[in-house]
N, C-alpha and C. Protein backbone atom coordinates (compact mmCIF):
# COMPACT_ATOMS: atom_id res chain seq x y z
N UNK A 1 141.02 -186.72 188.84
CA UNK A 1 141.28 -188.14 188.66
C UNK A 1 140.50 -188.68 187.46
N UNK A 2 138.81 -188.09 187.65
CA UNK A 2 138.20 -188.75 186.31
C UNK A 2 138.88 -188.34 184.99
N UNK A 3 139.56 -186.70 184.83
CA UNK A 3 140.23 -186.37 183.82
C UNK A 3 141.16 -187.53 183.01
N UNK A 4 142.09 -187.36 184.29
CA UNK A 4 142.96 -188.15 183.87
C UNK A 4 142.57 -189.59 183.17
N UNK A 5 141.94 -190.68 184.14
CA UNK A 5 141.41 -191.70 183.35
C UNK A 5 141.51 -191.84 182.26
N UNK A 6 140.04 -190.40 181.90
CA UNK A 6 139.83 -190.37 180.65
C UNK A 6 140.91 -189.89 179.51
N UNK A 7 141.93 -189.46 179.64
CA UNK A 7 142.95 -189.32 178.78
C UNK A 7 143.69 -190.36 178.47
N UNK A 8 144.02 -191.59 179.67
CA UNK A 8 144.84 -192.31 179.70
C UNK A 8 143.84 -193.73 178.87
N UNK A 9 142.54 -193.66 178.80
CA UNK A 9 142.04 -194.48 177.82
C UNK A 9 142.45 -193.41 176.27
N UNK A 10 141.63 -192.69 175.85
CA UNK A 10 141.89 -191.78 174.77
C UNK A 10 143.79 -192.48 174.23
N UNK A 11 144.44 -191.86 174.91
CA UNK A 11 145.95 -192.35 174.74
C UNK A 11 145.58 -193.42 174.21
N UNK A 12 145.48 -194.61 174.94
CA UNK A 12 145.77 -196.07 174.61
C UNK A 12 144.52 -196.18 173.65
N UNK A 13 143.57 -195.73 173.59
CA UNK A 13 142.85 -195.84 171.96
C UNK A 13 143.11 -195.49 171.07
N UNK A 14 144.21 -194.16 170.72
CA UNK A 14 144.44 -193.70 169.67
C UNK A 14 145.89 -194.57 169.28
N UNK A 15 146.79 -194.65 170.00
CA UNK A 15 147.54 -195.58 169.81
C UNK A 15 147.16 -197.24 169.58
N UNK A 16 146.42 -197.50 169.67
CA UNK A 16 146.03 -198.91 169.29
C UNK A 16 145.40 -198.92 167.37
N UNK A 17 145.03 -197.52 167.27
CA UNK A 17 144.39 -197.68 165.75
C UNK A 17 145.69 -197.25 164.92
N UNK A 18 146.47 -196.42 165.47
CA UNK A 18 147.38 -196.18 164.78
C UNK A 18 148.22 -197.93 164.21
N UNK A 19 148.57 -198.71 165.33
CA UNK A 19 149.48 -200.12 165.18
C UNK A 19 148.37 -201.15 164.69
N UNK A 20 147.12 -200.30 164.21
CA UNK A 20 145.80 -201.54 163.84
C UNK A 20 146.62 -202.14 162.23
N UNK A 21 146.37 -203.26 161.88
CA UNK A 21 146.45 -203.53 160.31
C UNK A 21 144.88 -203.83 159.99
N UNK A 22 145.63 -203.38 158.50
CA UNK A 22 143.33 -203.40 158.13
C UNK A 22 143.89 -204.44 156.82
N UNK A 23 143.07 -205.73 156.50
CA UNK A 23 143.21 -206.31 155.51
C UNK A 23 141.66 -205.81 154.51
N UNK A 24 142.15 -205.17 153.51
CA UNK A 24 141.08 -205.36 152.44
C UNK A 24 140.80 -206.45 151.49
N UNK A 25 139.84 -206.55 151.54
CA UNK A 25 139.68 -207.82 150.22
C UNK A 25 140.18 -207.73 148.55
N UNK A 26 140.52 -208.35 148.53
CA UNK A 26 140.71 -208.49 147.02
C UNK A 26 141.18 -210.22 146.91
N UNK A 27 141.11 -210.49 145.19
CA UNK A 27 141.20 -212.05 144.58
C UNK A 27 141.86 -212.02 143.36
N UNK A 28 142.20 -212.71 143.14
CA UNK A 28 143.52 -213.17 142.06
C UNK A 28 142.84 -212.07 141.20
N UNK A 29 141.56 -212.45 140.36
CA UNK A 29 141.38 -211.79 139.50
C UNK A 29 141.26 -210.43 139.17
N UNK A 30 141.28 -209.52 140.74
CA UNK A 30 141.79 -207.94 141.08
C UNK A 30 142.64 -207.75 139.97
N UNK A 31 143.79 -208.73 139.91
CA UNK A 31 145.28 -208.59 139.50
C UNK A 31 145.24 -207.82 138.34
N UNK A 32 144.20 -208.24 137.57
CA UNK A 32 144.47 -208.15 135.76
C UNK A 32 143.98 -206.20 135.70
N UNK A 33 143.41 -206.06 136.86
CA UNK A 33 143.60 -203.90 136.15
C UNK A 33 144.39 -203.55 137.45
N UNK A 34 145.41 -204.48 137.89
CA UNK A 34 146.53 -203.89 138.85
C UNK A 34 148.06 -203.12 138.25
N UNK A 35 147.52 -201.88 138.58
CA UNK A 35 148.90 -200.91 138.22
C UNK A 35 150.20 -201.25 137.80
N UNK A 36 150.43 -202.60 138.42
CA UNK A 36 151.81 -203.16 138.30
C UNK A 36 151.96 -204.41 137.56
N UNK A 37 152.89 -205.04 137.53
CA UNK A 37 153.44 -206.25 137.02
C UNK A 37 153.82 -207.53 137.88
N UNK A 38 153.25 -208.24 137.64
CA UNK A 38 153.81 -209.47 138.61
C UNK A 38 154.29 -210.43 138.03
N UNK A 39 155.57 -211.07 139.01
CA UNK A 39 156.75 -211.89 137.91
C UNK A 39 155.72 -213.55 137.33
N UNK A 40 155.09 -213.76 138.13
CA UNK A 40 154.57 -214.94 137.32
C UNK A 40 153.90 -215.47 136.54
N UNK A 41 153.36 -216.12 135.98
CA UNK A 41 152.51 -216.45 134.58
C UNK A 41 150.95 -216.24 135.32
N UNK A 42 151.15 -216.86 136.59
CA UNK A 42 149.41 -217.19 137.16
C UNK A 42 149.67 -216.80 138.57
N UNK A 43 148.55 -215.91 139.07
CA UNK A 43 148.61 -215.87 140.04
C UNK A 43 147.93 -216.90 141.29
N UNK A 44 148.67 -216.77 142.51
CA UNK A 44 148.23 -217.75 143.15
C UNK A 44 146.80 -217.21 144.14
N UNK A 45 147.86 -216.16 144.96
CA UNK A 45 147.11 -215.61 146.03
C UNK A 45 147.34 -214.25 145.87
N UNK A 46 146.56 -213.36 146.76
CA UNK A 46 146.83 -211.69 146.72
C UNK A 46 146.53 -211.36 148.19
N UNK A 47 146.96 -210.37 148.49
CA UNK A 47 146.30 -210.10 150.09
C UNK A 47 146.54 -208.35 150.34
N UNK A 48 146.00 -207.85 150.17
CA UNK A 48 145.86 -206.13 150.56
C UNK A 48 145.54 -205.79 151.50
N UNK A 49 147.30 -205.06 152.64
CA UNK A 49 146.83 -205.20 153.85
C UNK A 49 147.59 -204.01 154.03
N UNK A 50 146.55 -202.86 154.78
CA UNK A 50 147.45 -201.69 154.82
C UNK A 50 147.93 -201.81 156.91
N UNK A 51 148.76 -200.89 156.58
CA UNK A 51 149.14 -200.44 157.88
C UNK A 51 149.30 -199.43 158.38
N UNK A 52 149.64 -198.70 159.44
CA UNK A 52 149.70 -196.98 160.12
C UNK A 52 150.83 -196.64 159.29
N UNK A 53 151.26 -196.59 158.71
CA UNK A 53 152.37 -196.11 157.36
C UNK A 53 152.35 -196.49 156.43
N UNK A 54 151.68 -197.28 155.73
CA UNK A 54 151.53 -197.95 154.34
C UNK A 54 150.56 -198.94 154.05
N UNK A 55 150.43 -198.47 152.28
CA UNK A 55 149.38 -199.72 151.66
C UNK A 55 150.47 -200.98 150.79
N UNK A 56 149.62 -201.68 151.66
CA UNK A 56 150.77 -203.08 150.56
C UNK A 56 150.12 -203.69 149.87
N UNK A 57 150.13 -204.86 149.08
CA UNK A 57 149.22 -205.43 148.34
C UNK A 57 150.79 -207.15 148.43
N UNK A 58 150.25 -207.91 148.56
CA UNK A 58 151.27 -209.19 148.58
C UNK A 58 150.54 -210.02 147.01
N UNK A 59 151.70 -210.41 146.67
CA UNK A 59 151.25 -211.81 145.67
C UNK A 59 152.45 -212.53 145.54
N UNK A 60 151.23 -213.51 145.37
CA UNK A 60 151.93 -214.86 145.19
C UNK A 60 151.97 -215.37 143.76
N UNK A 61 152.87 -215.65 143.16
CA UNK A 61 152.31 -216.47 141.49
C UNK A 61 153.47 -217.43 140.92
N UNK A 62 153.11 -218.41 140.45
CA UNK A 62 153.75 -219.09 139.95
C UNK A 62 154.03 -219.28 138.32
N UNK A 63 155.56 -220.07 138.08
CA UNK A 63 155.70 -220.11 136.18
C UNK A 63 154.30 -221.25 136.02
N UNK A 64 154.53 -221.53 134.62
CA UNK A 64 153.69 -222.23 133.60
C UNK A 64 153.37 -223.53 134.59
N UNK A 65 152.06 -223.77 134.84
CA UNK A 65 151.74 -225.01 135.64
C UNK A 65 152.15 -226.15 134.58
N UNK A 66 152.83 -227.44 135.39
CA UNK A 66 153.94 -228.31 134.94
C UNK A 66 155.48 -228.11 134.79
N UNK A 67 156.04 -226.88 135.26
CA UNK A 67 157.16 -226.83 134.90
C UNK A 67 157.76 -227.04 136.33
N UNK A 68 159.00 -227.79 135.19
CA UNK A 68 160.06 -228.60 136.47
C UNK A 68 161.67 -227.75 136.61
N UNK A 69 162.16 -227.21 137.36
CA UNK A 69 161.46 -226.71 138.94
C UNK A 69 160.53 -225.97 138.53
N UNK A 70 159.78 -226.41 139.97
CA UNK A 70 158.14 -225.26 140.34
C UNK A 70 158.92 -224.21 141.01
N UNK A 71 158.27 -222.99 140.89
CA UNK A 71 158.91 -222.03 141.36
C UNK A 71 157.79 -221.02 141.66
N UNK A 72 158.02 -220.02 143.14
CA UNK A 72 156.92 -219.81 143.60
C UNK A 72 157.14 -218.12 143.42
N UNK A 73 156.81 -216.94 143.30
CA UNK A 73 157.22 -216.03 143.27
C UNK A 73 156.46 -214.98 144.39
N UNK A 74 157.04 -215.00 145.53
CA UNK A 74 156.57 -213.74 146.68
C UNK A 74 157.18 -212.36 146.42
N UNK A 75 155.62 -211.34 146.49
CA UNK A 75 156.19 -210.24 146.28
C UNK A 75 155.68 -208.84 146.87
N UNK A 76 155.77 -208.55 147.44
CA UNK A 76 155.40 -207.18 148.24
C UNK A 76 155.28 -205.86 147.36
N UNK A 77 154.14 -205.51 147.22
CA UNK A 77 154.18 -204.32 146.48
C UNK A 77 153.38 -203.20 147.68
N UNK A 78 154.01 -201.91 147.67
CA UNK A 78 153.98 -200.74 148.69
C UNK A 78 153.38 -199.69 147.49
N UNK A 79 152.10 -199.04 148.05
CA UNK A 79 151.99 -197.84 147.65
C UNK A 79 152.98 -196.32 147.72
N UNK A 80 153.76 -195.94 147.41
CA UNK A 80 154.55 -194.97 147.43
C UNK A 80 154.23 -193.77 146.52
N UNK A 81 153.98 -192.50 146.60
CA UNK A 81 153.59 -191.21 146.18
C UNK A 81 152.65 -191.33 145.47
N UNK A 82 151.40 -192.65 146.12
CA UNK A 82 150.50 -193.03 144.82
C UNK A 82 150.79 -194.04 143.86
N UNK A 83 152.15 -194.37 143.88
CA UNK A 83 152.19 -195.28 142.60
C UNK A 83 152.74 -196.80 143.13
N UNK A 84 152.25 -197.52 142.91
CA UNK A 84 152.31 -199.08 143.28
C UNK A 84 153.87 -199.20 142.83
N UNK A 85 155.13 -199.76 143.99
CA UNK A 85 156.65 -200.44 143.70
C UNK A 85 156.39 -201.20 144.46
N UNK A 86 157.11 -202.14 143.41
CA UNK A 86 157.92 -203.50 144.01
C UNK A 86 158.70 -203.05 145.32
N UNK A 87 158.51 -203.51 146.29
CA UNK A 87 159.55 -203.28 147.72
C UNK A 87 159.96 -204.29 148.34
N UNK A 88 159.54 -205.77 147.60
CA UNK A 88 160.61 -206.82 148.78
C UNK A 88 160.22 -207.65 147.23
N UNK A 89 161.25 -209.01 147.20
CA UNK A 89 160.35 -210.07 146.87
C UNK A 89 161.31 -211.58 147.23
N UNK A 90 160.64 -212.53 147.03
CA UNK A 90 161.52 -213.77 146.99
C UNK A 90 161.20 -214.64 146.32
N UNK A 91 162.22 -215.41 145.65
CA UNK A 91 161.95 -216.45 144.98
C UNK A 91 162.11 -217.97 145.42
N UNK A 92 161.38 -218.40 145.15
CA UNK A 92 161.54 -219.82 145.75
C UNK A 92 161.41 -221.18 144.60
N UNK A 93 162.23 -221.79 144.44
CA UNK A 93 162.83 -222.82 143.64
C UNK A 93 162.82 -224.13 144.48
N UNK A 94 161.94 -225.17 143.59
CA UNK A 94 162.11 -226.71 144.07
C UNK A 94 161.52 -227.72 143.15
N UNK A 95 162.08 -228.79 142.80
CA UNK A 95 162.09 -229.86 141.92
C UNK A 95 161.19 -230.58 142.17
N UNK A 96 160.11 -230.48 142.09
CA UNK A 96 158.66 -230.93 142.57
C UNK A 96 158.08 -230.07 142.80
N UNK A 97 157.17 -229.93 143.56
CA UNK A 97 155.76 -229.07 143.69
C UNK A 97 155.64 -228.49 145.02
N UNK A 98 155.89 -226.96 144.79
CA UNK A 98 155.50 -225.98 145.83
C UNK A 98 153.97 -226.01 145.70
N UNK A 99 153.19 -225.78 146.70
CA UNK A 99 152.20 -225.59 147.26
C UNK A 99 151.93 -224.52 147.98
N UNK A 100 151.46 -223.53 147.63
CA UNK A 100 151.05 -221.96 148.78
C UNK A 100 149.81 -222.34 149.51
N UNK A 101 149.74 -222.67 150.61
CA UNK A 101 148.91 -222.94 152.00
C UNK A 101 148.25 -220.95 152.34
N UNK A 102 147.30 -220.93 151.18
CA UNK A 102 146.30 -219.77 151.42
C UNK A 102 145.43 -219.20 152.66
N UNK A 103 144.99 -220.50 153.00
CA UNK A 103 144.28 -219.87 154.67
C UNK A 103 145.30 -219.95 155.15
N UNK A 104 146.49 -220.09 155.39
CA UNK A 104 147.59 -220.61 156.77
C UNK A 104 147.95 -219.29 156.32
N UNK A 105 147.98 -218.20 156.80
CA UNK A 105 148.39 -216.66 156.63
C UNK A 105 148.48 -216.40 157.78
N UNK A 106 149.07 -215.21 158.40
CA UNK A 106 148.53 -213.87 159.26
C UNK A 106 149.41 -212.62 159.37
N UNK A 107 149.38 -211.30 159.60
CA UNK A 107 149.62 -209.71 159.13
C UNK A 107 149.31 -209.26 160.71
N UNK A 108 150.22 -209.18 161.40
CA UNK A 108 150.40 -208.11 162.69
C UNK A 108 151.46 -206.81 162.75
N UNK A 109 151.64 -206.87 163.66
CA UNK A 109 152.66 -205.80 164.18
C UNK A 109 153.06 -206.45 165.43
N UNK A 110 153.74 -207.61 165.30
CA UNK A 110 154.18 -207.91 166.61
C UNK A 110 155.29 -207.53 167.03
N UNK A 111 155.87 -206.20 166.08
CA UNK A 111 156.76 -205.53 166.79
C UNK A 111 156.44 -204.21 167.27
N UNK A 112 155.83 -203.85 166.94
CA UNK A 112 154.87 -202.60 167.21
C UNK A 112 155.54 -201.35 167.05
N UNK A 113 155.73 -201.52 165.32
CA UNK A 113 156.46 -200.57 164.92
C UNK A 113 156.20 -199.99 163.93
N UNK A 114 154.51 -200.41 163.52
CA UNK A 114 153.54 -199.55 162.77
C UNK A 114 153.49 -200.31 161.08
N UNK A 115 154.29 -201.13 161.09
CA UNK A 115 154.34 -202.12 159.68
C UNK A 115 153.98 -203.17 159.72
N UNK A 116 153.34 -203.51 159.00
CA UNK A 116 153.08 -205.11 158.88
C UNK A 116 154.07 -205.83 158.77
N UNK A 117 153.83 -207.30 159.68
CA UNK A 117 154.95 -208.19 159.41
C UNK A 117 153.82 -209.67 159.20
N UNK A 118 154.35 -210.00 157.87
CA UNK A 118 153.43 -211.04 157.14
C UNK A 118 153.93 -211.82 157.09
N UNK A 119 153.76 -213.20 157.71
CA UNK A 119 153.88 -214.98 157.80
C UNK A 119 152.72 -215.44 156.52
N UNK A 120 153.69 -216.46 155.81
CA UNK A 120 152.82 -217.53 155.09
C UNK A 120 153.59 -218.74 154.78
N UNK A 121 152.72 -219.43 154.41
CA UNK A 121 152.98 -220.82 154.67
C UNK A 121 152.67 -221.74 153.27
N UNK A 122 153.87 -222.33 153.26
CA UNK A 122 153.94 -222.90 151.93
C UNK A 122 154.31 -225.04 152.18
N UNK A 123 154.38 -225.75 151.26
CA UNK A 123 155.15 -226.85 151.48
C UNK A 123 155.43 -227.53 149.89
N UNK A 124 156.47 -228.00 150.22
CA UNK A 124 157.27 -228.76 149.36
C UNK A 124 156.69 -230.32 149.22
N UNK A 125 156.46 -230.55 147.87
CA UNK A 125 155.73 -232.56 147.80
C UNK A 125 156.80 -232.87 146.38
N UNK A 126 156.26 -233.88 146.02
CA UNK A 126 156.82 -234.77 145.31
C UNK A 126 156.47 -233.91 143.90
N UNK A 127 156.87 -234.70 142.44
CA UNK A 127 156.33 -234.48 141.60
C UNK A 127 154.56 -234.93 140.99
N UNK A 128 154.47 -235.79 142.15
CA UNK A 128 153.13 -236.63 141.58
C UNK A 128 152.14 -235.85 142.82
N UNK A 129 152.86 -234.77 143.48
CA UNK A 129 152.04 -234.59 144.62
C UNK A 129 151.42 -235.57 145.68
N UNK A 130 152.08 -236.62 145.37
CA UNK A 130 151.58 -237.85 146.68
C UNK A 130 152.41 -237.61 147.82
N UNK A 131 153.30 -236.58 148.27
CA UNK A 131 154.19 -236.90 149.66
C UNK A 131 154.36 -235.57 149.44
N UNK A 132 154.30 -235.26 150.86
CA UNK A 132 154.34 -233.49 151.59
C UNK A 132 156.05 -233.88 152.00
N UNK A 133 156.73 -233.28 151.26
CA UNK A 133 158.43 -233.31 151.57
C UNK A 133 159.01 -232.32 152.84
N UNK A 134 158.16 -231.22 152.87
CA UNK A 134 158.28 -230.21 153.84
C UNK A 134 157.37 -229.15 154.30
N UNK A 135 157.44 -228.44 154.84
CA UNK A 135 156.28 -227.18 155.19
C UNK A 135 157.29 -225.99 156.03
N UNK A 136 156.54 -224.77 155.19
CA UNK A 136 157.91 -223.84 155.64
C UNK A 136 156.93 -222.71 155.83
N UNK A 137 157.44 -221.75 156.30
CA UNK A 137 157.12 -220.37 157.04
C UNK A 137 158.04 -219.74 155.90
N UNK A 138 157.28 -218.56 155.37
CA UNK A 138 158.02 -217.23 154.46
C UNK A 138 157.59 -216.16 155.84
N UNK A 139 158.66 -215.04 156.45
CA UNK A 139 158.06 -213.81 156.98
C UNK A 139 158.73 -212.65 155.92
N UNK A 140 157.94 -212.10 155.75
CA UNK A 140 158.56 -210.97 154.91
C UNK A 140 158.05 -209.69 156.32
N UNK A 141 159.43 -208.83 156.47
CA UNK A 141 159.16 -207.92 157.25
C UNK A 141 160.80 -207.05 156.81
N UNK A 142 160.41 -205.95 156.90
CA UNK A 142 161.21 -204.95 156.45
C UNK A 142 161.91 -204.66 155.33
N UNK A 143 161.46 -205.38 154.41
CA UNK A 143 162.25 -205.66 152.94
C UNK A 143 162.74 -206.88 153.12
N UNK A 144 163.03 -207.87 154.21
CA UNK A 144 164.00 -209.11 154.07
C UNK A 144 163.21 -210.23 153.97
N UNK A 145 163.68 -211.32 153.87
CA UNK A 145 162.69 -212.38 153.63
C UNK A 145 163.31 -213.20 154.59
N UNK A 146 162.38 -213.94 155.51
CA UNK A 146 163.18 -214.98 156.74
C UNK A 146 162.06 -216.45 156.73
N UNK A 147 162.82 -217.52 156.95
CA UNK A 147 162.48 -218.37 156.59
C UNK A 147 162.31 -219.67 157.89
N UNK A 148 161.50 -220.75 157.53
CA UNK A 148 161.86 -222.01 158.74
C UNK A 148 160.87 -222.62 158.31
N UNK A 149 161.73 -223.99 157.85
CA UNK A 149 161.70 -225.35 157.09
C UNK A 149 161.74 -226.36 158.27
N UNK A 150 160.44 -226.82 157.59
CA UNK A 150 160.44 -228.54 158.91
C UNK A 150 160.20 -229.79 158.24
N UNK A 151 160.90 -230.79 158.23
CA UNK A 151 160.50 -232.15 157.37
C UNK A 151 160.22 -232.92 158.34
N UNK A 152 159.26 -234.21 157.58
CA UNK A 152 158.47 -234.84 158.20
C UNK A 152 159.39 -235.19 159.60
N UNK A 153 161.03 -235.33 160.08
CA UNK A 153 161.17 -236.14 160.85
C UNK A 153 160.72 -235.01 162.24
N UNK A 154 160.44 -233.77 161.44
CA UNK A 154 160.13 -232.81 162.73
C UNK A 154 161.39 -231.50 162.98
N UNK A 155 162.84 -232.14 162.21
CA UNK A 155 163.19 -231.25 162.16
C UNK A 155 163.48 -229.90 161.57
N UNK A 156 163.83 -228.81 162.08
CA UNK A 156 163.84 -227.03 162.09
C UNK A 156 164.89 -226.49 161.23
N UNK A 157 165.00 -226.02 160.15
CA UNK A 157 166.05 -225.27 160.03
C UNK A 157 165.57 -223.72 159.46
N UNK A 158 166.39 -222.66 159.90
CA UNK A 158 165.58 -221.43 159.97
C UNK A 158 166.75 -221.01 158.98
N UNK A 159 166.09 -219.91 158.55
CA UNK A 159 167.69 -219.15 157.58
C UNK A 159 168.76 -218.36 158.40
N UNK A 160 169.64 -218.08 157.48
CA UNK A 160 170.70 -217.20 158.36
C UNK A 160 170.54 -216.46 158.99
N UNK A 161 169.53 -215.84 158.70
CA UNK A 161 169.42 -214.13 159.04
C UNK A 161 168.23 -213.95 159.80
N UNK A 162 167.49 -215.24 160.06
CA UNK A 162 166.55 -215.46 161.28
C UNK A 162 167.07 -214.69 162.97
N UNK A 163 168.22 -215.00 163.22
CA UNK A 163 168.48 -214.95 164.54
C UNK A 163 168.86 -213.29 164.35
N UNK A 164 168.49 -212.38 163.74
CA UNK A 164 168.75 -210.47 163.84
C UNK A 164 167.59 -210.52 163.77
N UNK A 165 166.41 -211.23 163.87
CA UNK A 165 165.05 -210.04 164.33
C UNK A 165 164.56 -210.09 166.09
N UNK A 166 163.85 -209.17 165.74
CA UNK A 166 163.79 -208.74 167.54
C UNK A 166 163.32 -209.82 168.09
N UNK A 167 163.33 -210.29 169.50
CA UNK A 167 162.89 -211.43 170.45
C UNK A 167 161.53 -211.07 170.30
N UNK A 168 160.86 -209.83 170.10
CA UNK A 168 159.04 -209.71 170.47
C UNK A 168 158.53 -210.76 168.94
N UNK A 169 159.79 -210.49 168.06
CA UNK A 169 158.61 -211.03 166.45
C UNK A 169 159.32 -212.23 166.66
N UNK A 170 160.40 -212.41 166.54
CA UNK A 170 160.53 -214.80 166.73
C UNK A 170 160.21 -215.31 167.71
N UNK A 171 159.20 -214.27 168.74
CA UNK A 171 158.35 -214.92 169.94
C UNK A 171 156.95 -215.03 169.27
N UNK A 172 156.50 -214.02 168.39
CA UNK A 172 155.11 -214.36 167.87
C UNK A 172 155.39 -215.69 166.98
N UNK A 173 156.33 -215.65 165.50
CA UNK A 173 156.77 -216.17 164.88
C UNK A 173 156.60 -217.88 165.37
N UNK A 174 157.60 -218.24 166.69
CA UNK A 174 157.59 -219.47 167.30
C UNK A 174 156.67 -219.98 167.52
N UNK A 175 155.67 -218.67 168.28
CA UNK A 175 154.45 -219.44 168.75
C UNK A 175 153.25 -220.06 167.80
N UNK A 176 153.04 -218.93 166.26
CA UNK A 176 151.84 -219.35 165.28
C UNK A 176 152.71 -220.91 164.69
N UNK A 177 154.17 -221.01 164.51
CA UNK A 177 154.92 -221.74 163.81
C UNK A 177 154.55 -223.33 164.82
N UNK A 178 155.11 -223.35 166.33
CA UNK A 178 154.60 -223.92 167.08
C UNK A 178 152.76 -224.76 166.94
N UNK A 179 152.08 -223.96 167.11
CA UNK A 179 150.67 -223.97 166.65
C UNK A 179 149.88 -224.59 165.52
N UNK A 180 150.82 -224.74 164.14
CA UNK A 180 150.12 -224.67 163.08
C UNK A 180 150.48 -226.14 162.77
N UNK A 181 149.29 -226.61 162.16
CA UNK A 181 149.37 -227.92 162.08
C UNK A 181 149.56 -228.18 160.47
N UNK A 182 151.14 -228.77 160.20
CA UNK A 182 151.80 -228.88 159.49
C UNK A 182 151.79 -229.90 158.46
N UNK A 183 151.52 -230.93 158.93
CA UNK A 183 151.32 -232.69 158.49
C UNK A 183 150.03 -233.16 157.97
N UNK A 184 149.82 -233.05 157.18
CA UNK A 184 147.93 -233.48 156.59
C UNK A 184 148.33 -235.11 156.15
């Protein structure tokens, strides 16, 4: 019986490091002896977060500060045979001022399928930046990009292709989305 126990912890420990995500540190200024290319003039944010199958590295960067549309550039870069590729990205376009919400992050496996699935949080204001127009959720998970937009009156609109991911991740999804306090 004690055998057993002890295997059946062992099991569930080794499987828990395997679905662990490890975020390493790094800061914008990493960027400039980074292997790769990133589409924007300036970077915003960076986040290097590996998982039980892969190293990723995320950025965020935007065109020439003042330009009308602001435009935000998300991009997933995957270590592959050693060499840093592009593997997801999205662009985001709006006639006023995107804003990337840097602490409002988080990198699980709430599908528990050994990849990171990364939420961040952005919002839409005016041109003078005096009025928060919206606040939105980016998830990048599997190469796709999924989305959910809320304006001040409170209401939701999610993208198309929201309703094909599994019930375990638009149950985490709902709940940090639910949670996060949107309105400053």
């Amino acid at each position: 019986m004690r055998k057993t126990f002890l295997i059946i912890i062992l099991s569930l420990s080794l499987n828990y490091l395997h679905a662990q995500i490890t975020s390493i540190s790094m800061s914008v200024e990493d960027l400039k002896d980074a292997p790769f290319k990133f589409k924007g003039t300036r970077a915003m944010m960076v986040d290097r977060i590996d998982d039980a199958s892969s190293k990723n590295i995320f950025v965020f960067s935007k065109v020439k500060s003042g330009s009308n549309p602001d435009t935000l550039y998300a991009e997933k870069f995957t270590k592959i045979n050693d060499i840093w590729k592009l593997t997801q990205q999205k662009t985001i376009t709006y006639k006023g001022v995107i804003s990337i919400w840097g602490a409002r992050k988080t990198f699980a496996d709430a599908d528990k399928d050994k990849q990171v699935d990364a939420l961040f949080i952005y919002s839409f204001h005016d041109a003078s930046m005096k009025t928060q127009l919206a606040v939105n959720l980016l998830l990048m998970y599997k190469g796709e990009s999924y989305t959910i937009s809320e304006t001040p009156d409170k209401k939701n609109t999610f993208s198309s292709n929201y309703t094909s991911l599994p019930e375990n991740l638009k149950t985490y999804v709902k709940e940090y989305w639910e949670k996060l306090d949107k309105w400053k």
